[in-house]
C-alpha atoms as a PDB file:
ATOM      1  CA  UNK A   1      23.122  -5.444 -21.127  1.00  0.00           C
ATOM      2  CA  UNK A   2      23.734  -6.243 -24.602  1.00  0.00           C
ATOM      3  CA  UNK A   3      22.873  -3.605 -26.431  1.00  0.00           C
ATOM      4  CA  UNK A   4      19.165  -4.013 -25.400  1.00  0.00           C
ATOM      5  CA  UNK A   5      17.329  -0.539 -24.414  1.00  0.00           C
ATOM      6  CA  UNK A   6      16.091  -0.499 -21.202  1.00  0.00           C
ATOM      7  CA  UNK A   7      11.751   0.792 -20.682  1.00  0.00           C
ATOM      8  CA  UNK A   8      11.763   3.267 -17.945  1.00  0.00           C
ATOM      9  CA  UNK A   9       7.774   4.998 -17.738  1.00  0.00           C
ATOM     10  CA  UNK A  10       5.610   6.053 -15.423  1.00  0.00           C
ATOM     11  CA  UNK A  11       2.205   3.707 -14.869  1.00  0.00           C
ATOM     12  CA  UNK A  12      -1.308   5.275 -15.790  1.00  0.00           C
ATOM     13  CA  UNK A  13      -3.428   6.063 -12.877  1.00  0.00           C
ATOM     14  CA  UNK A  14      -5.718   3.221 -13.967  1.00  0.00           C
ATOM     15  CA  UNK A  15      -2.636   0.610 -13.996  1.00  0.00           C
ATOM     16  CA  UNK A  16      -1.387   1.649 -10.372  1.00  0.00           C
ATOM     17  CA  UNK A  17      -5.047   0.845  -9.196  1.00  0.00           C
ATOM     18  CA  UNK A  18      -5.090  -2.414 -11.075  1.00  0.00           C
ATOM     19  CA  UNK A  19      -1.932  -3.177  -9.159  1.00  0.00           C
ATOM     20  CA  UNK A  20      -3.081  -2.235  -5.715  1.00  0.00           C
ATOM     21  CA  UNK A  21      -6.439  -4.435  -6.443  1.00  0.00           C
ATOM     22  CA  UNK A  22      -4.051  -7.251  -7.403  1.00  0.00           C
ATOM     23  CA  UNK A  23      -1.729  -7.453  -4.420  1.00  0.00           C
ATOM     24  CA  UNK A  24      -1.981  -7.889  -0.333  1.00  0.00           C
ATOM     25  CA  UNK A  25       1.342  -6.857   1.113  1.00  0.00           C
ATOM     26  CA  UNK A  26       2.584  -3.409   0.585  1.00  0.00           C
ATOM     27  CA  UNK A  27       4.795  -0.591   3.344  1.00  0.00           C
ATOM     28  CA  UNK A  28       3.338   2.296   5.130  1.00  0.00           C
ATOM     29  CA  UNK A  29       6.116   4.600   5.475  1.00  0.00           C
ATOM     30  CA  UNK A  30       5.399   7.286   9.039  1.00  0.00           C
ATOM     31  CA  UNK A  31       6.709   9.117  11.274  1.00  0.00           C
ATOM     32  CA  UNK A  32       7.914   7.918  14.720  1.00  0.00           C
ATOM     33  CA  UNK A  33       9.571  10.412  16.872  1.00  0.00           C
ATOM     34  CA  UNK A  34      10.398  12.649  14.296  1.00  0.00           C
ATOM     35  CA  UNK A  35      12.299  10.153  12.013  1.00  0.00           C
ATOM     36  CA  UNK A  36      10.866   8.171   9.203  1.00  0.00           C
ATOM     37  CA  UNK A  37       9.819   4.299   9.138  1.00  0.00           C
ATOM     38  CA  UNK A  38       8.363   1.651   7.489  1.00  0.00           C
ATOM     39  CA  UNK A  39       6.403  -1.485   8.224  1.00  0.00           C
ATOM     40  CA  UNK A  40       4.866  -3.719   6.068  1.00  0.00           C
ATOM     41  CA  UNK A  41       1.539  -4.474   6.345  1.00  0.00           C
ATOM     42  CA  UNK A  42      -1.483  -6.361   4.783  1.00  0.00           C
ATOM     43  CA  UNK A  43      -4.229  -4.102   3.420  1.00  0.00           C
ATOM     44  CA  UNK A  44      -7.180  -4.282   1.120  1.00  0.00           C
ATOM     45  CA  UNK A  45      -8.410  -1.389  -0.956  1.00  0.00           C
ATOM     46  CA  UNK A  46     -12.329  -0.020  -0.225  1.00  0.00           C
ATOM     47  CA  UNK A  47     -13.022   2.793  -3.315  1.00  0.00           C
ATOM     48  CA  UNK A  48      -9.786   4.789  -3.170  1.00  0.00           C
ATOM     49  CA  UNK A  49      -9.041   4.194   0.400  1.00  0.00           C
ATOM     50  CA  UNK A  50      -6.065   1.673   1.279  1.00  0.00           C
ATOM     51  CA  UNK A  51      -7.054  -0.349   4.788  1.00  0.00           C
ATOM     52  CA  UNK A  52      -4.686  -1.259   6.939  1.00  0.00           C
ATOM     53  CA  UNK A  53      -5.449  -3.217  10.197  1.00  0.00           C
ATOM     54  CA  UNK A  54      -3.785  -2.356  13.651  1.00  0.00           C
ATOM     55  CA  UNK A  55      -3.482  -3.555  17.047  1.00  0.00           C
ATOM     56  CA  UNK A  56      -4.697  -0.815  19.370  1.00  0.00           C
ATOM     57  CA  UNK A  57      -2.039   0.751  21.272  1.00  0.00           C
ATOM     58  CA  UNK A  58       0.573  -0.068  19.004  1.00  0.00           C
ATOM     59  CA  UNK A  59       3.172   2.093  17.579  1.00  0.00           C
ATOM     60  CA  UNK A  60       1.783   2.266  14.376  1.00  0.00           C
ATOM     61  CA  UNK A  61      -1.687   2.883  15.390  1.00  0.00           C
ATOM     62  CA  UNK A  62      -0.652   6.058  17.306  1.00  0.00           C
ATOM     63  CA  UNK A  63       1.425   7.107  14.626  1.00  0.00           C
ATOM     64  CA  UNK A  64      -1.557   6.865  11.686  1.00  0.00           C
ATOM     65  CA  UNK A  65      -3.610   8.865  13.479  1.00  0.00           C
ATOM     66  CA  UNK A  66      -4.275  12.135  10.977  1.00  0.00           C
ATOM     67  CA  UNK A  67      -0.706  11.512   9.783  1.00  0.00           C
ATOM     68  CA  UNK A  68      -0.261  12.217   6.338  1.00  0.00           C
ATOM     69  CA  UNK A  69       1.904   8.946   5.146  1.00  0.00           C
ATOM     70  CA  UNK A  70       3.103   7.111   2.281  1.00  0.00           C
ATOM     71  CA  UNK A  71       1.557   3.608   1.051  1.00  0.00           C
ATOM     72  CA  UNK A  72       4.013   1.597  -1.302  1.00  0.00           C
ATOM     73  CA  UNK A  73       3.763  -1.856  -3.357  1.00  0.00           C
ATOM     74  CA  UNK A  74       6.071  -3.086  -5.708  1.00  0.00           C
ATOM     75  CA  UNK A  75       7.847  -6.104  -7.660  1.00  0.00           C
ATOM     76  CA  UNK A  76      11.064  -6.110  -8.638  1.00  0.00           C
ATOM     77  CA  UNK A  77      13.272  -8.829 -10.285  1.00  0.00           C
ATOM     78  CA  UNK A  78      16.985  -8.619  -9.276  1.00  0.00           C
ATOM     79  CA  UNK A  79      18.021 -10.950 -12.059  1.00  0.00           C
ATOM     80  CA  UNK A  80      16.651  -9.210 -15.099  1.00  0.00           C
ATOM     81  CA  UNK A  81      17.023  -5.724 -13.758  1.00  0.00           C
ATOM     82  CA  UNK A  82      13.639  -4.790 -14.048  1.00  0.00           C
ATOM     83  CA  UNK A  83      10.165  -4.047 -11.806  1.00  0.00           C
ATOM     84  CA  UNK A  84       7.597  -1.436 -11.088  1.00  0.00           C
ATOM     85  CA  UNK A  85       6.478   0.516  -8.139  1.00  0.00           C
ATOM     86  CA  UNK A  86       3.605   2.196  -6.881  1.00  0.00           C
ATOM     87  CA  UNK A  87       2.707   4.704  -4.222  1.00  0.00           C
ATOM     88  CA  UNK A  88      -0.382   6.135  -2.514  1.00  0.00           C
ATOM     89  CA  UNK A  89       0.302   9.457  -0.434  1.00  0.00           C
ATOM     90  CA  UNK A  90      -2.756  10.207   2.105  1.00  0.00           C
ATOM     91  CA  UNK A  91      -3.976  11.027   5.167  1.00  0.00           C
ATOM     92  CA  UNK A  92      -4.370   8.129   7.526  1.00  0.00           C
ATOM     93  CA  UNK A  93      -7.326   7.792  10.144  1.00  0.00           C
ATOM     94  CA  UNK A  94      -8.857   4.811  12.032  1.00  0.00           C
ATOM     95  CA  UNK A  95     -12.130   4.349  11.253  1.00  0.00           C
ATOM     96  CA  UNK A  96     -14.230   4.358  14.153  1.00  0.00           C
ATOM     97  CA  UNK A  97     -18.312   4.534  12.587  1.00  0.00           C
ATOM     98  CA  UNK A  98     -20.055   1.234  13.412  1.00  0.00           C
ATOM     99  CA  UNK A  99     -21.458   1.316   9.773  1.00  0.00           C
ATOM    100  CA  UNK A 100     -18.559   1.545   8.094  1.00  0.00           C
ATOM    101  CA  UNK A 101     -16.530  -0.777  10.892  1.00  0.00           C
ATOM    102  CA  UNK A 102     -19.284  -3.228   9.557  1.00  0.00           C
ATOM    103  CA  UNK A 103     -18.722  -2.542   6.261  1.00  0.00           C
ATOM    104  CA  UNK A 104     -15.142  -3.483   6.391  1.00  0.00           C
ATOM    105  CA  UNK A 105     -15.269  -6.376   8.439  1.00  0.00           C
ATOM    106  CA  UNK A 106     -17.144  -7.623   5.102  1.00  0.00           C
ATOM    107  CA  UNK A 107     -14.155  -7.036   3.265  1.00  0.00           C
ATOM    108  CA  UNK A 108     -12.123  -9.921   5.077  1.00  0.00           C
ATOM    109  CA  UNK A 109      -8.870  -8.379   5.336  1.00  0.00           C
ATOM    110  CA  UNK A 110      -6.409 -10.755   6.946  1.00  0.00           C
ATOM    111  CA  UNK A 111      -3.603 -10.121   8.940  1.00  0.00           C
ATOM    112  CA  UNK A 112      -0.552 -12.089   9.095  1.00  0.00           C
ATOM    113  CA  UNK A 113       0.083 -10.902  12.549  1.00  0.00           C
ATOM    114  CA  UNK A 114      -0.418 -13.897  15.358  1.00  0.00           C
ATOM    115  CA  UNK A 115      -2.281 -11.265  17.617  1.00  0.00           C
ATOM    116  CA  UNK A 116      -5.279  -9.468  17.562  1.00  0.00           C
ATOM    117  CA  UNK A 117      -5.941  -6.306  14.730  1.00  0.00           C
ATOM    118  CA  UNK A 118      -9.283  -4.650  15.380  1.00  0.00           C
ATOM    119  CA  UNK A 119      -8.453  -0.955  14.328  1.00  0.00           C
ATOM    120  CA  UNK A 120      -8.788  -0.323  10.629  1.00  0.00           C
ATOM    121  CA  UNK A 121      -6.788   2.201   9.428  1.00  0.00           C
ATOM    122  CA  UNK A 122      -7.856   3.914   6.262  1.00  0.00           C
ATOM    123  CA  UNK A 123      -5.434   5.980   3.549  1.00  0.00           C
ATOM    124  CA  UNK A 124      -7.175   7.957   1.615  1.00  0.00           C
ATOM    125  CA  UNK A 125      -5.303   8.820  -1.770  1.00  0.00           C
ATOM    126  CA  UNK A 126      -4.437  11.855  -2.385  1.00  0.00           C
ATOM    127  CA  UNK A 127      -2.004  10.958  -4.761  1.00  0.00           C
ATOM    128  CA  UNK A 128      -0.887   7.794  -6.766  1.00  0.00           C
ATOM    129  CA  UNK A 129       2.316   7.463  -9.044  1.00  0.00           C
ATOM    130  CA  UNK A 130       3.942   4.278 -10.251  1.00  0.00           C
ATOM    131  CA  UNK A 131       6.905   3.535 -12.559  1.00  0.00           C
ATOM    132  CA  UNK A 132       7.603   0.729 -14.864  1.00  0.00           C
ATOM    133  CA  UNK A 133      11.530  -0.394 -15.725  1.00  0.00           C
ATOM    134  CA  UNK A 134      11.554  -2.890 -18.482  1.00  0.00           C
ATOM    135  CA  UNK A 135       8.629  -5.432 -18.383  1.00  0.00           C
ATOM    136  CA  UNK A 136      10.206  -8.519 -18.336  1.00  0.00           C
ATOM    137  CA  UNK A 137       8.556  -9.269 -15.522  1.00  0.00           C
ATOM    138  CA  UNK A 138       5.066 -11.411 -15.804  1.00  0.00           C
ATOM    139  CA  UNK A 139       3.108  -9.256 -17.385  1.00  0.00           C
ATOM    140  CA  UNK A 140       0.706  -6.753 -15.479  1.00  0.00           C
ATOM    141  CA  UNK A 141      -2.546  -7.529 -15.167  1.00  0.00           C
ATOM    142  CA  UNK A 142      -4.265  -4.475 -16.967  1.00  0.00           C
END
């Protein structure tokens, strides 16, 4: 790498939050018959809860229920060896109050998906980490 020392830190809590405000595709990582997986997902953040949407009946619906799971975003750039990560660990429920069903309906989450996602799914953090390697990416926003 010519000689050039590489950044390697971990992000403040404040700068993983900026990042999760500042993106809309991340990975839940679950269980699913005992073995791990992933999906990505759209999601929106509402205080210190990440929302998910899900179709009801689906795989991943069942699965979020009271699971504790992992939440991840990132950016990396292959080219210049560099990126940063971050990851919310929680316990996921569907939210099922009318108030608060209301509440995030206001919060326009859209998903990607061509059918229908009426179950939010909320992670609430019980934990958030993120690293940093190098920064030549464009900088963060904080």
């Amino acid at each position: 790498m010519n000689g050039e020392r590489r950044v390697f830190r971990a992000l403040e809590d404040r700068q993983c939050w900026m990042l999760l405000r500042n993106s809309e595709v991340g990975r839940v990582v679950y269980t699913q018959n005992a073995l791990p997986a992933i999906a990505p997902v759209n999601y929106t953040l509402h205080g210190r809860d990440v929302v998910i949407r899900t179709a009801p009946g689906s795989k991943l619906d069942a699965a979020l229920r009271g699971a504790v799971v992992a939440f991840e975003i990132d950016q990396i750039d292959a080219g210049a060896r560099s990126g940063w990560s971050v990851v919310v660990v929680g316990r996921a429920r569907v939210e099922t109050d009318a108030a608060a069903i209301a509440e995030l309906d206001g919060l326009r989450l859209v998903t990607w998906m061509p059918d229908e996602r009426p179950h939010y799914v909320r992670i609430t953090a019980e934990q958030v980490t993120g690293r940093l390697l190098d920064g030549r990416l464009e900088p963060p926003p904080w």
